[in-house]
Protein backbone atom coordinates (compact mmCIF):
# COMPACT_ATOMS: atom_id res chain seq x y z
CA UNK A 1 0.00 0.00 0.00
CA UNK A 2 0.94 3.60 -0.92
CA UNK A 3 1.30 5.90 2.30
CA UNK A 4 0.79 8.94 0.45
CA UNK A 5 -2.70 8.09 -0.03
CA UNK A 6 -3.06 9.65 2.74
CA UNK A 7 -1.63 12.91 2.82
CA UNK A 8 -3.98 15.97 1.49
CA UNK A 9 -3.71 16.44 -1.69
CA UNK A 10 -3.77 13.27 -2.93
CA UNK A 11 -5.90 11.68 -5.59
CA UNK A 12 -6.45 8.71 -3.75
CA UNK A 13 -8.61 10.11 -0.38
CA UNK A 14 -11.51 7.69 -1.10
CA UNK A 15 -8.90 4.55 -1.58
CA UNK A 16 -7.42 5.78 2.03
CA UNK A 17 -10.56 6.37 3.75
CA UNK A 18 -11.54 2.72 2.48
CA UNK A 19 -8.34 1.41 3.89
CA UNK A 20 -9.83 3.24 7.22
CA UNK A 21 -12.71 1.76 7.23
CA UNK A 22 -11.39 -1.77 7.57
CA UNK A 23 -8.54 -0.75 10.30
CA UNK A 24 -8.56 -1.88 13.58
CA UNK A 25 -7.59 1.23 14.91
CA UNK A 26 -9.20 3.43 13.45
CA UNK A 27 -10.37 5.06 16.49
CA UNK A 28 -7.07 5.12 17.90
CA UNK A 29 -5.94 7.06 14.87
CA UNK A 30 -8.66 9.62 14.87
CA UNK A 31 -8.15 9.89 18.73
CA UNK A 32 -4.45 10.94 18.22
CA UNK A 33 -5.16 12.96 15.47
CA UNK A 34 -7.74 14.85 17.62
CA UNK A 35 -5.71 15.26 20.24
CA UNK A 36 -2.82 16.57 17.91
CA UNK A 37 -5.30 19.19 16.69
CA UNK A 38 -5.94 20.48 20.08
CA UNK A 39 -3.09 21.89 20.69
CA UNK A 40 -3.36 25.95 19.81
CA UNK A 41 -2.37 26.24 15.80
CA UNK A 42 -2.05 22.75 15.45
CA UNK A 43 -3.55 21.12 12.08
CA UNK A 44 -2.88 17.02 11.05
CA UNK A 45 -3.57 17.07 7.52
CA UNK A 46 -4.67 14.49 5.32
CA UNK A 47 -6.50 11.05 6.16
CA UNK A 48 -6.67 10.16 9.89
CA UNK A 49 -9.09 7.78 11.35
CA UNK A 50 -11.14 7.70 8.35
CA UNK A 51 -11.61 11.39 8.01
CA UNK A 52 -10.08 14.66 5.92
CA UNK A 53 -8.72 18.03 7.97
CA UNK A 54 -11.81 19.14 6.72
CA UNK A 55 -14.25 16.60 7.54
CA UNK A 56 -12.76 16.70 10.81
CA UNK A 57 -13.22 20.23 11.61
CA UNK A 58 -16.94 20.24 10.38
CA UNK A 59 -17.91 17.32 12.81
CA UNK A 60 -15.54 18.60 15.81
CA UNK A 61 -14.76 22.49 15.12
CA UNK A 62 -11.77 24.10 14.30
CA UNK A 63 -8.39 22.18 15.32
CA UNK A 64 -6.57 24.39 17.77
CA UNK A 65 -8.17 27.27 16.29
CA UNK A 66 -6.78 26.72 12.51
CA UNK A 67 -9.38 26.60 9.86
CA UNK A 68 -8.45 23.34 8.08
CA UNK A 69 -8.30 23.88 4.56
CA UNK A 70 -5.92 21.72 2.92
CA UNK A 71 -8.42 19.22 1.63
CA UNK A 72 -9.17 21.25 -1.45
CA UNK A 73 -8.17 18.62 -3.51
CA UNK A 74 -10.35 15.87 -1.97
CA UNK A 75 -12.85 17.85 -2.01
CA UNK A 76 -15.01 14.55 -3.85
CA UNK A 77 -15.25 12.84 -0.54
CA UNK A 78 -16.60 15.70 1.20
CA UNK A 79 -19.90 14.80 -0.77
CA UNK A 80 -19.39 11.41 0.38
């Protein structure tokens, strides 16, 4: 498996969020990722725990207090 599936900006966000999906720690990884983003000006782009930077801050707010916006280029699974 590619690893930069998951980093924003790839093509591949729904093939990483798939790979999510089936991963047993998946909540682990969204958990840390969370965490991460707590931290004041602190943003973990890309895939984690399933979700997008973006997808992310809709369901949980704004990470730290950085808009996350570096999921322009997934923007497809936003829809999803």
């Amino acid at each position: 498996m590619d690893p930069e599936i998951f980093t924003s900006g790839s093509r591949s966000c729904r093939a990483a969020k798939k790979v999510c999906m089936s991963c047993p720690v998946r909540a682990e990884c969204l958990k840390e990722a969370l965490e991460f983003e707590a931290e004041p000006g602190s943003v973990r782009h890309g895939v984690w725990g399933g979700l997008t930077a973006h997808e992310r801050t809709q369901l949980f707010g704004e990470p730290g207090g950085v808009a996350a916006h570096d999921d322009d280029r997934c923007a497809e699974t936003h829809a999803s």
